[in-house]
N, C-alpha and C. Protein backbone atom coordinates (compact mmCIF):
# COMPACT_ATOMS: atom_id res chain seq x y z
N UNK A 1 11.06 -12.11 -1.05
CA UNK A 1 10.90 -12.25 0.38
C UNK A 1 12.24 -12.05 1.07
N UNK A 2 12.02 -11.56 2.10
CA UNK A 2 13.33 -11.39 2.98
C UNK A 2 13.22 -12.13 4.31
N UNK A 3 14.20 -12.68 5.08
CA UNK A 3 13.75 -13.49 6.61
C UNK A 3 13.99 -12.18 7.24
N UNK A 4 12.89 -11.89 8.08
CA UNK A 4 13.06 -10.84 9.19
C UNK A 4 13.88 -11.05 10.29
N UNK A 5 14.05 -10.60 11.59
CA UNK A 5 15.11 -10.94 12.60
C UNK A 5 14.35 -12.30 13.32
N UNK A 6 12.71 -12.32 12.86
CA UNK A 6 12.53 -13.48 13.40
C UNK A 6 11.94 -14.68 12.09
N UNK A 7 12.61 -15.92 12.37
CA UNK A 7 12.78 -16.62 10.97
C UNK A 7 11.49 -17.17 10.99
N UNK A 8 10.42 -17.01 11.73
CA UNK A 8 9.14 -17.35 12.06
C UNK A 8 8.34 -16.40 10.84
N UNK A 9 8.32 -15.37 10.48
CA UNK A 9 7.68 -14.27 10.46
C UNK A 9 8.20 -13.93 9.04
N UNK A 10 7.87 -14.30 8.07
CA UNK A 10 8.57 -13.67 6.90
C UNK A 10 8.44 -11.97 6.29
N UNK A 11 9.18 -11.11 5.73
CA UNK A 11 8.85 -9.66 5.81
C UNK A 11 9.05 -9.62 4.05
N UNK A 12 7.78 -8.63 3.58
CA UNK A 12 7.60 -8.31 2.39
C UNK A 12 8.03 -7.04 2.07
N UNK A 13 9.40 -6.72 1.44
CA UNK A 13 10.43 -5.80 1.36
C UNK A 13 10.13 -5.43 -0.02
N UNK A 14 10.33 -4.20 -0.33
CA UNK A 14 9.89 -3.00 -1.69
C UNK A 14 10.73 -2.89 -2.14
N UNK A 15 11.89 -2.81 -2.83
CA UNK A 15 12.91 -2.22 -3.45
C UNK A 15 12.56 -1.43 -4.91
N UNK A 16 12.86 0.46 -4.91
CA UNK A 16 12.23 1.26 -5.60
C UNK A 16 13.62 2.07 -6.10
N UNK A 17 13.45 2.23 -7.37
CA UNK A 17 14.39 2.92 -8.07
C UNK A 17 13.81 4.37 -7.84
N UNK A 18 14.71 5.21 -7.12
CA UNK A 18 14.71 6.64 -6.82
C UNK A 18 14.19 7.56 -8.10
N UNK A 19 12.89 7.98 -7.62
CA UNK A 19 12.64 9.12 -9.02
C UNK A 19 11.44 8.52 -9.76
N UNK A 20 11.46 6.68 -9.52
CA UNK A 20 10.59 6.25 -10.35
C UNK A 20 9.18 6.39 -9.99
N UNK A 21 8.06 6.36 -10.64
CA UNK A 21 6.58 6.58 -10.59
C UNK A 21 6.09 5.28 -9.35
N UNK A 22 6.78 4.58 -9.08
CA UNK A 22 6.35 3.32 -8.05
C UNK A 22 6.80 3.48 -6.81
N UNK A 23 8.12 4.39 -6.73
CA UNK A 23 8.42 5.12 -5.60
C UNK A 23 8.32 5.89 -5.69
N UNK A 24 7.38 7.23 -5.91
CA UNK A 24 7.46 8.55 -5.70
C UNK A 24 5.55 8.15 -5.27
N UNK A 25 5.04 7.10 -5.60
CA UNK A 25 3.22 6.51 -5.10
C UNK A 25 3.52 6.06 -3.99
N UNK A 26 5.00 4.94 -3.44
CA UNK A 26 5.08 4.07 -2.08
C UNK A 26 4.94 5.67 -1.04
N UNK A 27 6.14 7.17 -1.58
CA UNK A 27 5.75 7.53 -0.72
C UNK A 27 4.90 8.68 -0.58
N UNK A 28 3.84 8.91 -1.39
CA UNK A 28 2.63 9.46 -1.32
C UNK A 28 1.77 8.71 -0.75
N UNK A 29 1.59 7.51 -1.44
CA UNK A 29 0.47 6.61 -0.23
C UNK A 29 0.49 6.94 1.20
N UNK A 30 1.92 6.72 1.63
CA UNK A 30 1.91 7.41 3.16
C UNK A 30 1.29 8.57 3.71
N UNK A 31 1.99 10.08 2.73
CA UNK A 31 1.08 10.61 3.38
C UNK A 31 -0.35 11.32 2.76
N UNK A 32 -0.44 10.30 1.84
CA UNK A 32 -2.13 10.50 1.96
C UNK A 32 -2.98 9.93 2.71
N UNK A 33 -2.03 8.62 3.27
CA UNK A 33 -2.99 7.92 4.19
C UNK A 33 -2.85 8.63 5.70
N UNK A 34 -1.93 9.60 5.64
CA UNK A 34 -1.97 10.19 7.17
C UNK A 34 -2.49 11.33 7.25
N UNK A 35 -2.81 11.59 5.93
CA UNK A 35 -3.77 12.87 5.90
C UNK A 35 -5.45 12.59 5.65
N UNK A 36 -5.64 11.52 5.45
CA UNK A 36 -6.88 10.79 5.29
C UNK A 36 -7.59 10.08 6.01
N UNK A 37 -7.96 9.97 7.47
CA UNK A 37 -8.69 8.95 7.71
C UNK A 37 -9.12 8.25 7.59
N UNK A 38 -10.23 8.49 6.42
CA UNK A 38 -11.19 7.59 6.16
C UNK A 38 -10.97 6.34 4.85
N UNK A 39 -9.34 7.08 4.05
CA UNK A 39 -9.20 6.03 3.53
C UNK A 39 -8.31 5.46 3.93
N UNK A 40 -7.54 6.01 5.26
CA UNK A 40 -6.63 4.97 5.95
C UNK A 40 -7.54 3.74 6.81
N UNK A 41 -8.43 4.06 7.45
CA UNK A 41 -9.83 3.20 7.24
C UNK A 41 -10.20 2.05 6.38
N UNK A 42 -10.20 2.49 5.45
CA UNK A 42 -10.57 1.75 4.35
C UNK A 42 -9.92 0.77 3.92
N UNK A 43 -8.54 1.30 4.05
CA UNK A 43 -7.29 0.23 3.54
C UNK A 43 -7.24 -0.41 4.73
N UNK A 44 -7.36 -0.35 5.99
CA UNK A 44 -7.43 -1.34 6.90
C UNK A 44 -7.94 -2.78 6.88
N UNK A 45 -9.60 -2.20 6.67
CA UNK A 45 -10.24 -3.03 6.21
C UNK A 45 -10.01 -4.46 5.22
N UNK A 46 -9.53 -3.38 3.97
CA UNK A 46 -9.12 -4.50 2.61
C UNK A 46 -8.16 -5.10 3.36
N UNK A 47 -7.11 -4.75 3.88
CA UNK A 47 -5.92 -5.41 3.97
C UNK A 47 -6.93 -7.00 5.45
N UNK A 48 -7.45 -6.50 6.72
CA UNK A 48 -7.74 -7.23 7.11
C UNK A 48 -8.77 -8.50 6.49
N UNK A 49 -9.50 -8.43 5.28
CA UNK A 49 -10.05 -8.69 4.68
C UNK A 49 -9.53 -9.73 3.30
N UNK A 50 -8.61 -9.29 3.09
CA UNK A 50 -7.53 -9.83 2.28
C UNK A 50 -7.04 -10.91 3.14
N UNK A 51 -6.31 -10.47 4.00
CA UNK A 51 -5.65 -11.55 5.04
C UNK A 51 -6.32 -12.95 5.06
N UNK A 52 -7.29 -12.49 5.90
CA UNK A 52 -8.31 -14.03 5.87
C UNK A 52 -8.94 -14.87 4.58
N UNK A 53 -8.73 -13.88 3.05
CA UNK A 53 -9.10 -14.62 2.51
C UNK A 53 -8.04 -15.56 1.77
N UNK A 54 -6.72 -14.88 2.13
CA UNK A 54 -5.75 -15.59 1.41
C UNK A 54 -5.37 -16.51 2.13
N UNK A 55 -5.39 -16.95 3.47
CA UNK A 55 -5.19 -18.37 3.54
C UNK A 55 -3.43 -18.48 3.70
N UNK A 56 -2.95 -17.51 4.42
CA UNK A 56 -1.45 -17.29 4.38
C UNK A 56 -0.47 -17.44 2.93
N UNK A 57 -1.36 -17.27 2.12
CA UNK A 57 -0.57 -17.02 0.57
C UNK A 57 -0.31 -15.92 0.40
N UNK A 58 0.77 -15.08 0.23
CA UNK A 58 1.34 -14.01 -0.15
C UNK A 58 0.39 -13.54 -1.58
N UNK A 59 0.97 -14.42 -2.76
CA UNK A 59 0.16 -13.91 -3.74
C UNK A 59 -1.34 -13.43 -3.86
N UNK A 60 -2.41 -14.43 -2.95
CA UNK A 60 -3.57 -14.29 -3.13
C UNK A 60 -3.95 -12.87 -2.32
N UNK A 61 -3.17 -12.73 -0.98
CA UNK A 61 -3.49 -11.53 -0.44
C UNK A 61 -3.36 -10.31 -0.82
N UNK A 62 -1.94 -9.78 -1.98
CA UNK A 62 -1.91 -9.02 -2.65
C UNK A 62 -2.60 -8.96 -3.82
N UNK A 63 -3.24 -10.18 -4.45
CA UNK A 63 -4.00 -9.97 -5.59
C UNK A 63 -5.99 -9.30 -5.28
N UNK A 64 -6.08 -9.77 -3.70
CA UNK A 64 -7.08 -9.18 -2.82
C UNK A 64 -7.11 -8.01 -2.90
N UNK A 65 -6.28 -7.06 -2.94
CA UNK A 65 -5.82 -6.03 -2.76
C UNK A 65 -6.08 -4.80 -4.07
N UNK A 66 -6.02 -5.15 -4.96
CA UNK A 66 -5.70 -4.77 -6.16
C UNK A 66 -6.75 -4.19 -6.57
N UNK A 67 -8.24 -4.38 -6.80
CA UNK A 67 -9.40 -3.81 -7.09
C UNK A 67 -9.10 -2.25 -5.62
N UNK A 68 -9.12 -2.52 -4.90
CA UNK A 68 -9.00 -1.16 -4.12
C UNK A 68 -7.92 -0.19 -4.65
N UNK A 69 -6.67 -0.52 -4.80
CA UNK A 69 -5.23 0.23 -5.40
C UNK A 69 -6.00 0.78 -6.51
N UNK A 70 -6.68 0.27 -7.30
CA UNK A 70 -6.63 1.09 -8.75
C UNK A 70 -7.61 2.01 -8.39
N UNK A 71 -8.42 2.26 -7.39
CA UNK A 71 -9.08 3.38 -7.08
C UNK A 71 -8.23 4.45 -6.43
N UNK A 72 -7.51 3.86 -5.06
CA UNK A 72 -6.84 4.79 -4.27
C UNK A 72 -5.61 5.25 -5.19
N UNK A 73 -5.36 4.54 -6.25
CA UNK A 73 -4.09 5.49 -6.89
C UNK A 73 -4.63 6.63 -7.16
N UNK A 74 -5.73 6.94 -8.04
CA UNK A 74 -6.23 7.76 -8.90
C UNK A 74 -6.53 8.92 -7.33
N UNK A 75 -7.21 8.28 -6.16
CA UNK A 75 -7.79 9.64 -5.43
C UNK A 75 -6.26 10.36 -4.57
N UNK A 76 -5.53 9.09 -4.58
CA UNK A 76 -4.10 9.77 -3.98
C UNK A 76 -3.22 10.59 -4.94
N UNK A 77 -3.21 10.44 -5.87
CA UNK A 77 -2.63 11.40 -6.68
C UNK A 77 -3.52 12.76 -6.86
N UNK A 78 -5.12 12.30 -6.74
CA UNK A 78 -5.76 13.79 -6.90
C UNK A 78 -5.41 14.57 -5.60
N UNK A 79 -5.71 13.82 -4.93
CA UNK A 79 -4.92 14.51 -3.57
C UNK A 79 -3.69 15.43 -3.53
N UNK A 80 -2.88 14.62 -4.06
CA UNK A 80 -1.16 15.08 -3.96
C UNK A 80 -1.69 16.29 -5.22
N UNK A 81 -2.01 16.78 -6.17
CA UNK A 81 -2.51 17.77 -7.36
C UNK A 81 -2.97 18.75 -6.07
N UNK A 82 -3.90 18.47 -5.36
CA UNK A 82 -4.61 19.73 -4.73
C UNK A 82 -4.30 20.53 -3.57
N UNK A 83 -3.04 19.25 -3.06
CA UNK A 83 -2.00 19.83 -1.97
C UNK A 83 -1.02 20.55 -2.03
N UNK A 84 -0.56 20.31 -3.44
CA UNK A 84 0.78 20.34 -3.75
C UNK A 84 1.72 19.34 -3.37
N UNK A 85 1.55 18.36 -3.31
CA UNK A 85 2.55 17.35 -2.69
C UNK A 85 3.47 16.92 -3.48
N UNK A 86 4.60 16.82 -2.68
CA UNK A 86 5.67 16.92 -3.65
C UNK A 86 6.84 15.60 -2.90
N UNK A 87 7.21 14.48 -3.75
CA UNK A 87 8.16 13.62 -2.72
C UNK A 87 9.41 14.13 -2.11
């Protein structure tokens, strides 16, 4: 965790080793989700969905999360294959 500029508000910060398979997905997710609607949609959803069920627990909301990721990895990478997408 990191304190954001407001100490109210805590901010969930990524730190990604350049080149690696976890950052070269943080930034494909992006733009598959800006090339996607419907699963930028989708992830809305989970994430609003998640929220309320975690109960302001960090862990539980990202573990909410997780049954959706192991799908959208697989269609975002097919994606990035048929685009050519390249980080």
């Amino acid at each position: 965790m990191h304190a954001s500029a407001d100490p109210g508000r805590p901010t969930n910060v990524h730190l990604r080793v350049h080149g690696w398979p976890n950052q070269q997905f943080a930034l494909l997710f992006v733009d598959w989700l800006a090339a996607n609607p419907g699963a930028r949609e989708d992830y809305l959803t989970v994430k609003c969905d998640a929220d309320r069920r975690a109960d302001g627990e960090l862990a539980r909301y990202v573990t909410a999360k997780e049954p959706w990721f192991l799908d959208a990895y697989q269609r975002a990478w097919e994606w990035a294959d048929a685009v050519h997408w390249r980080p």
